[in-house]
PDB file of N, CA and C in Angstrom:
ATOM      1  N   UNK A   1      22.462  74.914 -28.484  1.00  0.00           N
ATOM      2  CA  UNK A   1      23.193  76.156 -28.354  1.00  0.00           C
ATOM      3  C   UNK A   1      22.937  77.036 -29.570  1.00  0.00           C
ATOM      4  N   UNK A   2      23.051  76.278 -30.849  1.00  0.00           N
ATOM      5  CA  UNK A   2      22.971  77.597 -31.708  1.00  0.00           C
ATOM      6  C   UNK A   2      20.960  78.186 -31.644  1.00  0.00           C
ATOM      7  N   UNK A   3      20.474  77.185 -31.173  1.00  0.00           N
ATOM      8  CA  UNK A   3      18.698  77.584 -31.204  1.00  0.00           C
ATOM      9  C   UNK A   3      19.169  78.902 -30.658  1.00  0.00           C
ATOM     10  N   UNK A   4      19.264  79.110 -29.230  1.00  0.00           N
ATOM     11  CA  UNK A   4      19.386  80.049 -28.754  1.00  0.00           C
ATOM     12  C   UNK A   4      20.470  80.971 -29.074  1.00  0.00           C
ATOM     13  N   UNK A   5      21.187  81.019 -29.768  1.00  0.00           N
ATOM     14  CA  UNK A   5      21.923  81.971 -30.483  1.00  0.00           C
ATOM     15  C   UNK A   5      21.840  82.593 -31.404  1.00  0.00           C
ATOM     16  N   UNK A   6      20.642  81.627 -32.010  1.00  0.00           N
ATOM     17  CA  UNK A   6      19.568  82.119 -33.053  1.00  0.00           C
ATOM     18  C   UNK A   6      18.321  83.361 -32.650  1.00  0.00           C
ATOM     19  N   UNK A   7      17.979  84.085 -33.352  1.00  0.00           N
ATOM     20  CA  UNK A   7      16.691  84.729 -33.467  1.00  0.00           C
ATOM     21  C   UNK A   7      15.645  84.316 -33.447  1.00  0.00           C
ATOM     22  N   UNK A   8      15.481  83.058 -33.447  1.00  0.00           N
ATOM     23  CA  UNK A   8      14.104  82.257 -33.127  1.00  0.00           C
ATOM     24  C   UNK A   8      13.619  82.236 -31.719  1.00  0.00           C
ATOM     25  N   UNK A   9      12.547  82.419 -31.459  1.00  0.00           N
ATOM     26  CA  UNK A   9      11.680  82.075 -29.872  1.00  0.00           C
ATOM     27  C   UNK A   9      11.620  81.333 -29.684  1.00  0.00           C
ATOM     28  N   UNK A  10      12.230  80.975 -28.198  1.00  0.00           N
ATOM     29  CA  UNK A  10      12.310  79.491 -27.461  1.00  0.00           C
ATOM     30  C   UNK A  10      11.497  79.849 -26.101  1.00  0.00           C
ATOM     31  N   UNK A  11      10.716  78.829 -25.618  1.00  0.00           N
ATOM     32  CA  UNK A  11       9.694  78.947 -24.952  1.00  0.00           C
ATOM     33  C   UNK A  11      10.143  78.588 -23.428  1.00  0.00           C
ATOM     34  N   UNK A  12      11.370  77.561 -23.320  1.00  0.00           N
ATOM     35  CA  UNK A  12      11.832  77.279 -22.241  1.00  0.00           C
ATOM     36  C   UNK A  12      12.974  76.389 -22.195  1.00  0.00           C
ATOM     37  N   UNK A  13      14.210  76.157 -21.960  1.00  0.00           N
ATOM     38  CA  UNK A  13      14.842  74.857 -22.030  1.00  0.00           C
ATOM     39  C   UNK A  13      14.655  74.160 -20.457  1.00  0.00           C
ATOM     40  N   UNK A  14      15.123  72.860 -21.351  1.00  0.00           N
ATOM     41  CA  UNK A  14      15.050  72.123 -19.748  1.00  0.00           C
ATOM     42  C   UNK A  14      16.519  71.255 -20.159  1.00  0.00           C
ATOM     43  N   UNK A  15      16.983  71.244 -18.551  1.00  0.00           N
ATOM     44  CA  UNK A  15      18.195  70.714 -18.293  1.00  0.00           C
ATOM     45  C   UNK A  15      18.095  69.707 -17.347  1.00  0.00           C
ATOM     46  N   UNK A  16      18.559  68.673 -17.674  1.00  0.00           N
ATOM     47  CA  UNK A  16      19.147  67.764 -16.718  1.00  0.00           C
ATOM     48  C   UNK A  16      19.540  67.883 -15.202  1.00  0.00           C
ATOM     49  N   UNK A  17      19.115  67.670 -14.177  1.00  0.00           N
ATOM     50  CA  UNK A  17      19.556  67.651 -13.107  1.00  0.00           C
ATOM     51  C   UNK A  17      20.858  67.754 -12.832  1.00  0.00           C
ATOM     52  N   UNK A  18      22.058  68.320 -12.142  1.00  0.00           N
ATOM     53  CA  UNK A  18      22.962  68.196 -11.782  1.00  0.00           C
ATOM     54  C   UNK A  18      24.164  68.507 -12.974  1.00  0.00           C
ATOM     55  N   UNK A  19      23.456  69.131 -13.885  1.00  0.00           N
ATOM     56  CA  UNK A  19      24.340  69.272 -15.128  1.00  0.00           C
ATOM     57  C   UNK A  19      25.415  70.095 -14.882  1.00  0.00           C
ATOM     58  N   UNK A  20      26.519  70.224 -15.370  1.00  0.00           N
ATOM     59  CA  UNK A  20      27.675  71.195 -15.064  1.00  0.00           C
ATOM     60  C   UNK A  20      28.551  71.555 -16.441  1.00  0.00           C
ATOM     61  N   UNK A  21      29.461  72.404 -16.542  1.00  0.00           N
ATOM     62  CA  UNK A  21      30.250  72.541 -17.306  1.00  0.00           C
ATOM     63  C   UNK A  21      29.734  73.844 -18.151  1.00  0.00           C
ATOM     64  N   UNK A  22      31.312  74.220 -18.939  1.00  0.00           N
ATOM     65  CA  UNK A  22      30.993  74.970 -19.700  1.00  0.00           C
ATOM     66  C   UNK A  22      29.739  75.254 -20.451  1.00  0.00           C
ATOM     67  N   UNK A  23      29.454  74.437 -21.539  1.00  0.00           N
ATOM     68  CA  UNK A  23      28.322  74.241 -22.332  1.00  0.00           C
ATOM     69  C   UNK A  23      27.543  75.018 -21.299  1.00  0.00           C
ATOM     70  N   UNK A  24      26.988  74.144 -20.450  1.00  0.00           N
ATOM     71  CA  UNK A  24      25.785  74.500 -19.414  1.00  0.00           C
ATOM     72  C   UNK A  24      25.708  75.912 -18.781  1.00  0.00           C
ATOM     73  N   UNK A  25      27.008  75.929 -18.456  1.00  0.00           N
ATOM     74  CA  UNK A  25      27.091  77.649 -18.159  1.00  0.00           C
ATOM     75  C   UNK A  25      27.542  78.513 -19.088  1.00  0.00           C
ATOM     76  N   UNK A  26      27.231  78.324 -20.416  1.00  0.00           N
ATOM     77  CA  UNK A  26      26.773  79.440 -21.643  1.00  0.00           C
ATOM     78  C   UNK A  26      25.394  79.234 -22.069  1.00  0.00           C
ATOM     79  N   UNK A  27      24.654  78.007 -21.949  1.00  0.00           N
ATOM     80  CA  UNK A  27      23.008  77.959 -22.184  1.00  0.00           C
ATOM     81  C   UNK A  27      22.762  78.714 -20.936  1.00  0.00           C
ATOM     82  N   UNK A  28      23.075  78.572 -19.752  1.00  0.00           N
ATOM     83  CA  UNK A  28      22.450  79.262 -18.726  1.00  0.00           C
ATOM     84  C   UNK A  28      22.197  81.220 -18.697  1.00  0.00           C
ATOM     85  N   UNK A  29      23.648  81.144 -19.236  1.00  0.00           N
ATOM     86  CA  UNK A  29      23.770  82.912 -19.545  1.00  0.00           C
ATOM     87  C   UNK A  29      23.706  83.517 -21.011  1.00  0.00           C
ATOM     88  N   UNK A  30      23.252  82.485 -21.567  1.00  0.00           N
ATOM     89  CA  UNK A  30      21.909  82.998 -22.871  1.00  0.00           C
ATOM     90  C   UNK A  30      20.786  83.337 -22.509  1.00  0.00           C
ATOM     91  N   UNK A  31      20.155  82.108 -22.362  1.00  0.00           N
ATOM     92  CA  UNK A  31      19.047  82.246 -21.195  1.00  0.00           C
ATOM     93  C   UNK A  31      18.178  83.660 -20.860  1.00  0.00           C
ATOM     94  N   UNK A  32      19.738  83.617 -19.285  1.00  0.00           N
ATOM     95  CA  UNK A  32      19.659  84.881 -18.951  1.00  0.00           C
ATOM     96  C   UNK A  32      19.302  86.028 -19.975  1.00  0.00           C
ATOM     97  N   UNK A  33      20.001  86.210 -20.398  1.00  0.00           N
ATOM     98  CA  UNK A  33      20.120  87.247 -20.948  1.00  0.00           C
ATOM     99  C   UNK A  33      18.990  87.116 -22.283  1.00  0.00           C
ATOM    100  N   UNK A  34      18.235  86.858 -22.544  1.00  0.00           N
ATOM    101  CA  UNK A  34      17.139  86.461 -23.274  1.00  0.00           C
ATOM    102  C   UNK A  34      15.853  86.192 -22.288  1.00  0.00           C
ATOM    103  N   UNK A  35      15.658  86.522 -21.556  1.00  0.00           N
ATOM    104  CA  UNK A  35      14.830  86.380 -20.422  1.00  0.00           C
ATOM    105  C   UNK A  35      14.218  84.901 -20.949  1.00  0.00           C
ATOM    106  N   UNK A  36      14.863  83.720 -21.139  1.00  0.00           N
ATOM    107  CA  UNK A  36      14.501  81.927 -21.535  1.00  0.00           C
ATOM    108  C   UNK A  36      14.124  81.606 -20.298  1.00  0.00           C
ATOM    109  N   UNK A  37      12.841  81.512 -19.833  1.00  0.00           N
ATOM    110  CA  UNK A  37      12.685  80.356 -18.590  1.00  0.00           C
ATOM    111  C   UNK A  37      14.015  79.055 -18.815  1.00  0.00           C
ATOM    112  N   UNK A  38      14.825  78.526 -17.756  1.00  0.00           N
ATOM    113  CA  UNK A  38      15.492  77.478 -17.656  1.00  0.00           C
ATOM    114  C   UNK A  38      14.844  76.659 -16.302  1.00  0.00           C
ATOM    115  N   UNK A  39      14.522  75.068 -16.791  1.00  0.00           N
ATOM    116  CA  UNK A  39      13.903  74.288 -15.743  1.00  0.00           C
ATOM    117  C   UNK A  39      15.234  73.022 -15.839  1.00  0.00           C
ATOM    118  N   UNK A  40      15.107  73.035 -14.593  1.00  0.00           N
ATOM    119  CA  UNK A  40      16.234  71.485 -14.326  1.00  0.00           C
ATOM    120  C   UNK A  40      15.142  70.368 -14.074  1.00  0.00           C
ATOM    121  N   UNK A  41      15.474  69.626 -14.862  1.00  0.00           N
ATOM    122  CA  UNK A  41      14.589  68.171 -14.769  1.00  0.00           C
ATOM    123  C   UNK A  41      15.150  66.889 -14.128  1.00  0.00           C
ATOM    124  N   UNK A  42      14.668  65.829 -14.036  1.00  0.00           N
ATOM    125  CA  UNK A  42      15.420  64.525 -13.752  1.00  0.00           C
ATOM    126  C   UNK A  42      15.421  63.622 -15.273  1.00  0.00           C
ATOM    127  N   UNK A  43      16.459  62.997 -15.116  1.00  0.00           N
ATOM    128  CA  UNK A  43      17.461  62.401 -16.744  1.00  0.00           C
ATOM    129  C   UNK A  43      15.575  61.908 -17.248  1.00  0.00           C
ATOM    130  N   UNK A  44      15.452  60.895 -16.614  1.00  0.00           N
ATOM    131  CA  UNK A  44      14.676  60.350 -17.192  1.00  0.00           C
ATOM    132  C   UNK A  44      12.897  61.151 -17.648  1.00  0.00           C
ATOM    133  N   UNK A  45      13.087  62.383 -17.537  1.00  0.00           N
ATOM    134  CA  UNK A  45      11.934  63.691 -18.500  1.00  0.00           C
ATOM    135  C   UNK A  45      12.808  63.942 -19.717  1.00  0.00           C
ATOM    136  N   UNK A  46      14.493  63.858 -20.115  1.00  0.00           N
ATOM    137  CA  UNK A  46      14.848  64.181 -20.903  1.00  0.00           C
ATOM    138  C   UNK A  46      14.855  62.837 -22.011  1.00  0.00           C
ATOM    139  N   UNK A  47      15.012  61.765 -21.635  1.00  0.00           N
ATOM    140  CA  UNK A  47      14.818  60.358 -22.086  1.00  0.00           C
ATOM    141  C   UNK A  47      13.580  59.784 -23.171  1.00  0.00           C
ATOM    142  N   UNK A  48      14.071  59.845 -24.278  1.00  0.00           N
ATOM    143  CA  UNK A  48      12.917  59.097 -25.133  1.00  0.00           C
ATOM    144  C   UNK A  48      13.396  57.698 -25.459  1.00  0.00           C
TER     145      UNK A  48
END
């Protein structure tokens, strides 16, 4: 959250499948409003 609240260039986030909640719907309408590609993934692309 603060990346994108930041002035730095972000190239794309990726989210978790099925994600919900607040949090998620303020990265989403950063995003937006930053024209951020947002991709929903499955858990295990976010998984190291």
């Amino acid at each position: 959250m603060e990346l994108l609240q930041s002035d730095k260039e972000v190239e794309q986030v990726l989210l978790q499948a099925a994600s919900t909640g607040e949090a998620i719907s303020a990265i989403r309408k950063i995003c937006s409003e930053k024209d951020i590609p947002v991709k929903t993934v499955p858990p295990e692309k976010l998984s190291r």
